[in-house]
Protein backbone atom coordinates (compact mmCIF):
# COMPACT_ATOMS: atom_id res chain seq x y z
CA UNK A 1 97.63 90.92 90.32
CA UNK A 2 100.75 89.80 92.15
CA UNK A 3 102.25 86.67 92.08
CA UNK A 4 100.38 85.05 94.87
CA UNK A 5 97.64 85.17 92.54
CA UNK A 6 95.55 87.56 95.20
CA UNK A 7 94.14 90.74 94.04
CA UNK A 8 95.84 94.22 95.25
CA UNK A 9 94.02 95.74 97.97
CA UNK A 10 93.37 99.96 98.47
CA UNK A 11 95.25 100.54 101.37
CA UNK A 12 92.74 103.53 102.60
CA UNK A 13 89.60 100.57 102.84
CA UNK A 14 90.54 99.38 106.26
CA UNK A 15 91.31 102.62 107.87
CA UNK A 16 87.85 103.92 106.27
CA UNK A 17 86.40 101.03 107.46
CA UNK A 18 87.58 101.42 111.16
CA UNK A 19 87.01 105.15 111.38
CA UNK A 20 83.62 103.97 110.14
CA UNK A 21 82.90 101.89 112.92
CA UNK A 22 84.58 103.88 115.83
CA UNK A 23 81.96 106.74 114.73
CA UNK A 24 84.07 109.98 116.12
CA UNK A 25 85.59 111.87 114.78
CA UNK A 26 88.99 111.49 112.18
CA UNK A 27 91.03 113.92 114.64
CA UNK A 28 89.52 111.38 118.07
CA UNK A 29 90.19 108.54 115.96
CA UNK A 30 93.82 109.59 115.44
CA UNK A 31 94.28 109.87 118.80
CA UNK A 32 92.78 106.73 119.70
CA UNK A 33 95.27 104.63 117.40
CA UNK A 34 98.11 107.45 118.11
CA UNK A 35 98.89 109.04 115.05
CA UNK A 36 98.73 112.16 113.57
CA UNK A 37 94.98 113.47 112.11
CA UNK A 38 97.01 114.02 108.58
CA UNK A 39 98.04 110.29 108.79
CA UNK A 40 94.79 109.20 109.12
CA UNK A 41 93.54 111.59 106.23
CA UNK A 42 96.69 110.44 104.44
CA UNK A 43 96.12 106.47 104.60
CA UNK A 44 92.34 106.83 103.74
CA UNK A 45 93.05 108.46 100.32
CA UNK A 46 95.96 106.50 99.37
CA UNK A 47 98.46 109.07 99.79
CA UNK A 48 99.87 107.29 102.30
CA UNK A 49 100.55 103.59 103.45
């Protein structure tokens, strides 16, 4: 928990969730938003933020 009393959040659930719902691909989707395929990738496992 933090101090705002709000839980912490996995950063990769609302990329997921948007790739999810754009249904193309991870490399279209990257391009869509305009960032690199490996960012995407990154972000959805956590390796990124």
């Amino acid at each position: 928990m933090i101090k705002s009393g709000l839980s912490a959040i996995d950063p990769g659930k609302y990329p997921a969730a948007a790739l999810k719902e754009f249904a193309g691909s991870q490399a279209q989707f990257a391009r869509v938003v305009g960032v690199s395929p490996i960012g995407v990738s990154h972000a959805i496992k956590g390796n990124r933020n």
